[in-house]
N, C-alpha and C. Protein backbone atom coordinates (compact mmCIF):
# COMPACT_ATOMS: atom_id res chain seq x y z
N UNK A 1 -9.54 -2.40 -5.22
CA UNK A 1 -9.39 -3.42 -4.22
C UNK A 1 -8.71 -2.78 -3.03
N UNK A 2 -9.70 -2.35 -2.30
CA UNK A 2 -8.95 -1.65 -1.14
C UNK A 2 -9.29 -2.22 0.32
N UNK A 3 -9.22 -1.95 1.72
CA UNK A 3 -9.53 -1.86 2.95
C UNK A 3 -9.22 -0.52 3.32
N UNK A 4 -10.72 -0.19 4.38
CA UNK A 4 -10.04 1.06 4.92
C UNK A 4 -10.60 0.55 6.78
N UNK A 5 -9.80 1.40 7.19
CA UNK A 5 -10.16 1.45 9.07
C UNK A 5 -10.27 2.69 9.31
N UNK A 6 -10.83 3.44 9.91
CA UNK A 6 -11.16 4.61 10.14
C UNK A 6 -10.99 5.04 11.99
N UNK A 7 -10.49 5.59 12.62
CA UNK A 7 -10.33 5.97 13.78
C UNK A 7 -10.21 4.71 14.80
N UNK A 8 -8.75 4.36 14.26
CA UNK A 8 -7.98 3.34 15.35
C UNK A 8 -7.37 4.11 16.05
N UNK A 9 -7.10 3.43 17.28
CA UNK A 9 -6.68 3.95 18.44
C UNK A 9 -4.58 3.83 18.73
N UNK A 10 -4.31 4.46 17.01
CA UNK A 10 -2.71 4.42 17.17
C UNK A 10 -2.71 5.71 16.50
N UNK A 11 -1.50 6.19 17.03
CA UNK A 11 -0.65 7.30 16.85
C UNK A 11 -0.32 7.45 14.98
N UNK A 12 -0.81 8.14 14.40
CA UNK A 12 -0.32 8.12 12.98
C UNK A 12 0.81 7.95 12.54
N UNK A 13 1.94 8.40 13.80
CA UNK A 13 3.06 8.86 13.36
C UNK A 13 3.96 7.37 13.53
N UNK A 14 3.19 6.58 14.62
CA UNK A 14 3.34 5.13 14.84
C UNK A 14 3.08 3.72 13.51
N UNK A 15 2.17 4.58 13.36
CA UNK A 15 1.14 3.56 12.59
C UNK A 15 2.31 3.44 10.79
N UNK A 16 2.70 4.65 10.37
CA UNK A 16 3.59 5.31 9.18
C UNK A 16 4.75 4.35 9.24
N UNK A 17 5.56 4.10 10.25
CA UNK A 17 6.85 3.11 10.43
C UNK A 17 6.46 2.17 9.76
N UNK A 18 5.00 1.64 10.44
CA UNK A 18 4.78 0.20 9.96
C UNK A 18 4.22 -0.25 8.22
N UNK A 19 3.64 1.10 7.82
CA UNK A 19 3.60 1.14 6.40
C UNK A 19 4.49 1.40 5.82
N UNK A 20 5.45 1.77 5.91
CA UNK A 20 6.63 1.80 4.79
C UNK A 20 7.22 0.41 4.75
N UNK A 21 7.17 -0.45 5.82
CA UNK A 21 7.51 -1.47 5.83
C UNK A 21 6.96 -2.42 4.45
N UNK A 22 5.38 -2.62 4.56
CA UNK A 22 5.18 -2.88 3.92
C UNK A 22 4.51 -2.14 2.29
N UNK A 23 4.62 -1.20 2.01
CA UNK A 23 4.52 -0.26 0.68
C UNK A 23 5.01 -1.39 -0.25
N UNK A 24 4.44 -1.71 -1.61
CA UNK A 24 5.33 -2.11 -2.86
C UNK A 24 5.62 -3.38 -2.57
N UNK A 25 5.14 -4.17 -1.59
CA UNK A 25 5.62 -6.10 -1.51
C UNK A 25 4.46 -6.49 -1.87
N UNK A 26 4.48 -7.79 -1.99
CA UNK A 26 3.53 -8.94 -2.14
C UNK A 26 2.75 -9.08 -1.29
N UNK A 27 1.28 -9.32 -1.24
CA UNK A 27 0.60 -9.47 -0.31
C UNK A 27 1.29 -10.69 1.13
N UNK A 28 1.29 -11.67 0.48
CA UNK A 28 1.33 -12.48 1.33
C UNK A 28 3.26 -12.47 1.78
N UNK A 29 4.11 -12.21 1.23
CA UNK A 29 5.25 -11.50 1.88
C UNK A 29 5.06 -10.44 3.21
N UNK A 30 3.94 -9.31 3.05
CA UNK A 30 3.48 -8.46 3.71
C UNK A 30 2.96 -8.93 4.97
N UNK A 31 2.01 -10.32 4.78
CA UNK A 31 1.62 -10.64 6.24
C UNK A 31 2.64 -11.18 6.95
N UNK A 32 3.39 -12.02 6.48
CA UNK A 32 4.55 -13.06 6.91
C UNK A 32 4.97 -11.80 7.92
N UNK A 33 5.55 -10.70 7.62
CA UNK A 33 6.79 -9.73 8.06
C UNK A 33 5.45 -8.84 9.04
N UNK A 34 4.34 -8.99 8.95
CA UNK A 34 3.53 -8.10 9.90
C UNK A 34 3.12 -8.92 11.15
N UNK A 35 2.86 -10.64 11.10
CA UNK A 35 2.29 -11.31 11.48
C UNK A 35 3.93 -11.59 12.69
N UNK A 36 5.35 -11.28 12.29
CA UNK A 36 6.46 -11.71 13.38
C UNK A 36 6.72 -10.14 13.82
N UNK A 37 5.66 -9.00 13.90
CA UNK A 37 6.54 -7.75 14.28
C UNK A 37 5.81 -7.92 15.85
N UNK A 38 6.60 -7.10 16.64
CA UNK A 38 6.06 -6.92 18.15
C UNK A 38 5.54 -5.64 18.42
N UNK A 39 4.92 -4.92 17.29
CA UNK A 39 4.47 -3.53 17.27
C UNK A 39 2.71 -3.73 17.27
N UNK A 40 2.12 -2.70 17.91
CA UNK A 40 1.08 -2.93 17.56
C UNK A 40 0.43 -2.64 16.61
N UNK A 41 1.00 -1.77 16.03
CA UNK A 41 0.82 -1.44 14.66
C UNK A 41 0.65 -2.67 13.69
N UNK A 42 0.96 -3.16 13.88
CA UNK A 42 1.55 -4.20 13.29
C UNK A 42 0.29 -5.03 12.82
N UNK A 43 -0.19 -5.35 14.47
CA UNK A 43 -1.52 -6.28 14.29
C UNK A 43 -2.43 -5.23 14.00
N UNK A 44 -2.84 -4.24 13.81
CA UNK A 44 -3.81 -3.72 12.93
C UNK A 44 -3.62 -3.91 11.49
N UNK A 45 -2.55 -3.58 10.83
CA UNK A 45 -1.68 -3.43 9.54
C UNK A 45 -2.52 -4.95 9.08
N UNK A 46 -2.06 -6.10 9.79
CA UNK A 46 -2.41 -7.18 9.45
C UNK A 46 -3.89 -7.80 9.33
N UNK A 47 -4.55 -6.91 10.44
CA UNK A 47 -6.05 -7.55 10.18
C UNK A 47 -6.51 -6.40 8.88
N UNK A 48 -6.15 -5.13 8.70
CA UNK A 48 -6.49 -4.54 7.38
C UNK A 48 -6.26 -5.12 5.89
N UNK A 49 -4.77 -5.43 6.05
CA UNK A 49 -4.28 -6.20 4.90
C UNK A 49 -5.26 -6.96 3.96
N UNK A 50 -5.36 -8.32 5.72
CA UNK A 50 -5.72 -9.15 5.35
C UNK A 50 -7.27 -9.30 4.64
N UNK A 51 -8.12 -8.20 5.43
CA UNK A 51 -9.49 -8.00 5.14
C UNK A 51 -9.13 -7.11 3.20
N UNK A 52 -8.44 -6.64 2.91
CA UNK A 52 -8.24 -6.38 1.69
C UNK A 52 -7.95 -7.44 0.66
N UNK A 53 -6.95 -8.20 0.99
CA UNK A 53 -6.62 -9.50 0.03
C UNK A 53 -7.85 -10.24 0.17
N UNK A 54 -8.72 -10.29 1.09
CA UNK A 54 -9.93 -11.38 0.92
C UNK A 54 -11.22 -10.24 0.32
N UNK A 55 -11.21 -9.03 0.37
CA UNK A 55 -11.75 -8.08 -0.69
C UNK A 55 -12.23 -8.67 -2.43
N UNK A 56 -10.66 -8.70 -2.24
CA UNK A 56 -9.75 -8.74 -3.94
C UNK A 56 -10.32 -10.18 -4.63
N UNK A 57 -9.99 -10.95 -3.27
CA UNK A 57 -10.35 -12.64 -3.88
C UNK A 57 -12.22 -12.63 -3.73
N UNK A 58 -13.03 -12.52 -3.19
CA UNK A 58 -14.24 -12.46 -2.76
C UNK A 58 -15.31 -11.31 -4.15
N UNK A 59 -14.62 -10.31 -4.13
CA UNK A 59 -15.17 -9.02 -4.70
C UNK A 59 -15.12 -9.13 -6.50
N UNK A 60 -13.75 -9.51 -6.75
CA UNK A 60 -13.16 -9.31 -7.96
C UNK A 60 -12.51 -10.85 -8.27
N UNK A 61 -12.64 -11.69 -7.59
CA UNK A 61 -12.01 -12.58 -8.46
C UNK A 61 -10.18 -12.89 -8.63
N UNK A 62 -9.92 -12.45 -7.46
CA UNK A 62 -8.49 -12.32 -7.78
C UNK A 62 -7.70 -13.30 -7.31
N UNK A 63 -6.21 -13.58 -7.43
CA UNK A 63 -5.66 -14.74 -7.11
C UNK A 63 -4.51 -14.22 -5.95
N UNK A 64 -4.92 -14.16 -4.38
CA UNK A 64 -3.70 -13.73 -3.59
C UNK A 64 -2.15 -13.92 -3.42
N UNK A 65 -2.27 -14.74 -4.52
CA UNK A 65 -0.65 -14.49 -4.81
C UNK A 65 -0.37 -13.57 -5.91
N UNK A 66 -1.13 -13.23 -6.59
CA UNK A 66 -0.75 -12.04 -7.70
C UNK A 66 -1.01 -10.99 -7.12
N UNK A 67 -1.05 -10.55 -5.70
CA UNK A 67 -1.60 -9.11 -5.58
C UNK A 67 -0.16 -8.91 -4.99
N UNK A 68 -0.37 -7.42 -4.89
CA UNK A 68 0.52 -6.14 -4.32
C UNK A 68 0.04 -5.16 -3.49
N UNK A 69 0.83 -4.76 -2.70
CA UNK A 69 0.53 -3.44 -2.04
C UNK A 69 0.82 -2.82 -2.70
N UNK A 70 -0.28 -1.83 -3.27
CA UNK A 70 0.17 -0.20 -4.49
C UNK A 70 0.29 0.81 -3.65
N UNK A 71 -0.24 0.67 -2.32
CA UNK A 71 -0.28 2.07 -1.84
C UNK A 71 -0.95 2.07 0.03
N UNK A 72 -0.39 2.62 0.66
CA UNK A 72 -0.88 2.96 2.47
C UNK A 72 -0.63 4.03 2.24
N UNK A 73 -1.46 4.37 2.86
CA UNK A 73 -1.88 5.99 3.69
C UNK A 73 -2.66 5.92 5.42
N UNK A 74 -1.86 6.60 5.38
CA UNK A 74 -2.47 6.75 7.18
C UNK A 74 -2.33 8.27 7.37
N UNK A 75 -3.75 8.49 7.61
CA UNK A 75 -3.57 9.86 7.96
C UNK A 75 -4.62 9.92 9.35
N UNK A 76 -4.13 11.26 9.74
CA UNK A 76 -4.64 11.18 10.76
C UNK A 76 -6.27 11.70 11.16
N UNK A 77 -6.92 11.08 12.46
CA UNK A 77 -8.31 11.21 12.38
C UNK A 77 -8.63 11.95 13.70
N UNK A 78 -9.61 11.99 14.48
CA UNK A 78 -9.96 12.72 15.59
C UNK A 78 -8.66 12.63 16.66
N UNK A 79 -9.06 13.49 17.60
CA UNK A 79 -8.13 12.85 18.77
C UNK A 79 -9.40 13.16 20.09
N UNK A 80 -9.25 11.94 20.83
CA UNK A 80 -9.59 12.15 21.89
C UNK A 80 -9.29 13.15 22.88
N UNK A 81 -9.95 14.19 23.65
CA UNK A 81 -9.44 14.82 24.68
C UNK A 81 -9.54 14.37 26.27
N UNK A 82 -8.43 14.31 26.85
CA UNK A 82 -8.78 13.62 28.14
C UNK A 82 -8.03 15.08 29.00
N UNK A 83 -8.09 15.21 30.63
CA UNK A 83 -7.37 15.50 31.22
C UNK A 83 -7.10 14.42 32.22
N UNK A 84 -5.99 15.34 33.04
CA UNK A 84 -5.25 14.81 34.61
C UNK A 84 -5.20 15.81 35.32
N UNK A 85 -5.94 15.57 37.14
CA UNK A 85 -6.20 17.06 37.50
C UNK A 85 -4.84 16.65 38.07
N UNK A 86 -4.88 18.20 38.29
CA UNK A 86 -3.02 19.05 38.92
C UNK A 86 -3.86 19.53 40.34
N UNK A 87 -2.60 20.54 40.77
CA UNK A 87 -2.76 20.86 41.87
C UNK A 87 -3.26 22.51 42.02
N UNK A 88 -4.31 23.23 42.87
CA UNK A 88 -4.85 24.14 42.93
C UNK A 88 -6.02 24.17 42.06
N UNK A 89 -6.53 22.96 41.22
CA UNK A 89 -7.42 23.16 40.30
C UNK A 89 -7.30 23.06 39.25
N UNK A 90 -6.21 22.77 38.77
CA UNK A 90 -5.82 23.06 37.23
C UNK A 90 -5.84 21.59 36.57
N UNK A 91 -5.73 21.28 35.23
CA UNK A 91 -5.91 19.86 34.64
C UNK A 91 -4.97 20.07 33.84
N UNK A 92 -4.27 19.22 33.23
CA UNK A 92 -3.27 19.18 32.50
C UNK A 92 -3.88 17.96 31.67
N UNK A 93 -3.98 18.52 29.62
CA UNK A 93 -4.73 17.71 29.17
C UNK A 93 -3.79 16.78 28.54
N UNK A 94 -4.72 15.32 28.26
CA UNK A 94 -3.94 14.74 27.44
C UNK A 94 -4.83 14.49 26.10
N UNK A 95 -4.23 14.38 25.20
CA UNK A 95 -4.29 14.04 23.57
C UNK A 95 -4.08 12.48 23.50
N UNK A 96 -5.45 11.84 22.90
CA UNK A 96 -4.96 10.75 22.00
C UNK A 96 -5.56 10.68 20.98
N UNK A 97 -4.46 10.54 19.82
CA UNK A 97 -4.69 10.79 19.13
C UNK A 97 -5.10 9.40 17.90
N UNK A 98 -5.77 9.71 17.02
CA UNK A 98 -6.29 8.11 16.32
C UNK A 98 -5.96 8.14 14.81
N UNK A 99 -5.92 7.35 13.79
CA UNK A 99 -5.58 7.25 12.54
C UNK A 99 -6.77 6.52 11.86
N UNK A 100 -6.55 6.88 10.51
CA UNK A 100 -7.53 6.50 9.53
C UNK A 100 -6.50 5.57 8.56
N UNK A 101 -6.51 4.76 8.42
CA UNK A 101 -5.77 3.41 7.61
C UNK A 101 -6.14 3.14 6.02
N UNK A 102 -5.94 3.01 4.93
CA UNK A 102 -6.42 2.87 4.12
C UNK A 102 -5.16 2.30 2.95
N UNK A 103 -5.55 0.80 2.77
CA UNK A 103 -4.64 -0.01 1.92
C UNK A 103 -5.21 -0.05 0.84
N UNK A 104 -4.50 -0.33 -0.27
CA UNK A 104 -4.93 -0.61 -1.95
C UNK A 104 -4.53 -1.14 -2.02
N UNK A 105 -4.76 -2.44 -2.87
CA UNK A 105 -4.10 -3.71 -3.73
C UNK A 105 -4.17 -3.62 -5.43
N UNK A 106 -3.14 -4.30 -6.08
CA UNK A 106 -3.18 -4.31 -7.18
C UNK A 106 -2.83 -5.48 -7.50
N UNK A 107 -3.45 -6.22 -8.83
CA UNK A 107 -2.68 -7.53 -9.53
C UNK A 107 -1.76 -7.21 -10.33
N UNK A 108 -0.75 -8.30 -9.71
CA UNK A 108 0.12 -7.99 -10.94
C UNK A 108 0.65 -9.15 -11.58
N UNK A 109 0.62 -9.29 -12.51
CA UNK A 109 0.88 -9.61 -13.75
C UNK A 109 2.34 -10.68 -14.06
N UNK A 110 2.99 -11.40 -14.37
CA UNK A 110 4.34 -11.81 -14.03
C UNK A 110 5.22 -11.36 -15.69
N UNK A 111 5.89 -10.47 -15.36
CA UNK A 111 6.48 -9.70 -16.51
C UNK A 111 6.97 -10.73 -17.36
N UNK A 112 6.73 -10.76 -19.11
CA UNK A 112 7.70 -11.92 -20.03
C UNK A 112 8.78 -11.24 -20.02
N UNK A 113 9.93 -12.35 -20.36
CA UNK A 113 10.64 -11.74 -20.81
C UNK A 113 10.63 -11.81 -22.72
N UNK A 114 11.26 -10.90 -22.87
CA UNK A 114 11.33 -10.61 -24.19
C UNK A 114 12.53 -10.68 -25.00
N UNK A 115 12.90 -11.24 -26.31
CA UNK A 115 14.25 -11.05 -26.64
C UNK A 115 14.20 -10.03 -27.49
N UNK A 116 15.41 -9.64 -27.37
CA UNK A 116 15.81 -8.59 -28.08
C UNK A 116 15.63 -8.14 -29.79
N UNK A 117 14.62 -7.73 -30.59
CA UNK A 117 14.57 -7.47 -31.39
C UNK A 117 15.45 -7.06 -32.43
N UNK A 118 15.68 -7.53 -33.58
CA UNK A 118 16.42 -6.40 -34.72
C UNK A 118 16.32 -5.50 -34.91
N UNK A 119 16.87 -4.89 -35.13
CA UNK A 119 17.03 -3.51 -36.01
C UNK A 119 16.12 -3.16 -37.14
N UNK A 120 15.42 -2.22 -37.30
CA UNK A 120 14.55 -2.62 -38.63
C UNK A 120 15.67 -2.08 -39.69
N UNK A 121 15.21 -2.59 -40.60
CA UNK A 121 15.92 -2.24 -41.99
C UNK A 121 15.84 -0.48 -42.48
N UNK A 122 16.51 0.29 -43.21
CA UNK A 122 16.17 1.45 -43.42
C UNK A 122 15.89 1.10 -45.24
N UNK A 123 14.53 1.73 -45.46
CA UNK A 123 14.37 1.60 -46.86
C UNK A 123 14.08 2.62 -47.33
N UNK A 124 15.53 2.98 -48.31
CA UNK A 124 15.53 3.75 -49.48
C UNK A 124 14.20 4.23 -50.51
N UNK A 125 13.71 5.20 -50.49
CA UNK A 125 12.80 5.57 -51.60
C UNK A 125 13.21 5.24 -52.49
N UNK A 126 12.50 5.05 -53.73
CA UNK A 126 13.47 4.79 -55.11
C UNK A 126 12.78 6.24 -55.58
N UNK A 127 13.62 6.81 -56.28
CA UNK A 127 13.56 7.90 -57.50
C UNK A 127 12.96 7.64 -59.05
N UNK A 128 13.09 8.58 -59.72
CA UNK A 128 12.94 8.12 -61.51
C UNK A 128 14.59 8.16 -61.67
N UNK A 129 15.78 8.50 -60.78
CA UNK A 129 16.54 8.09 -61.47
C UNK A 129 17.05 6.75 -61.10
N UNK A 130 16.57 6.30 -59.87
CA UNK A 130 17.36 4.80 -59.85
C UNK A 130 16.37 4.04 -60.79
N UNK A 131 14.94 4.35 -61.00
CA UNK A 131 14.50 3.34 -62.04
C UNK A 131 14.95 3.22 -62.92
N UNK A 132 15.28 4.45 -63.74
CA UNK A 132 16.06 4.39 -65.12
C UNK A 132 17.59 4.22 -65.53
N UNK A 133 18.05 4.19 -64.43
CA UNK A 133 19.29 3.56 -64.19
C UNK A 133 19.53 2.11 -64.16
């Protein structure tokens, strides 16, 4: 259950802040906190997300409140080359650079709790001499 975006127009190194943010939360915790950021990162993060949790529910059957973020990666993808001319002829280039996005979801499960078990018993072999004893 994944989403991927492939050569958005943010800085990887930009884009990384905004995934650690959300790494390891709840889906819908994840949009809440992406949907009030003022980054732009942010609103990509969120239309990926979101196209993943409706993946999960659409694809597989899943229930968007049991999912998780297992995992972001953003790595980085082409970069555009641009220049700016200078003076005598010369250009001074600029780099922009783009990212490749790629979210995973997982269900999870709501842990029981469990009580605490006994001890098992330790049982003695018997011998021929405790029989005949």
């Amino acid at each position: 259950m994944r989403a991927i975006l492939n050569k958005t127009r943010i800085s990887p190194i930009k884009a990384r802040v905004i995934a650690q943010v959300i790494r390891g939360k709840m889906v819908q915790e994840s949009l809440d906190v992406l949907a009030l950021m003022p980054k732009k990162a942010a609103k990509i993060f969120y239309k990926v997300l979101k196209s993943a949790a409706y993946n999960a529910k659409n694809n597989f059957g899943q229930d968007l409140k049991s999912l998780c973020v297992s995992s972001v990666q953003v790595n980085e993808g082409g970069v555009y080359k641009r220049g700016v001319p200078r003076s005598r002829g010369r250009v001074n280039p600029i780099r922009k650079p783009t990212s490749n996005i790629r979210i995973e979801l997982v269900a999870k499960t709501p842990i029981k709790k469990t009580t605490p078990q006994a001890t098992p018993k330790i049982i003695k072999k018997s011998t021929k001499k405790d029989i005949n004893s």
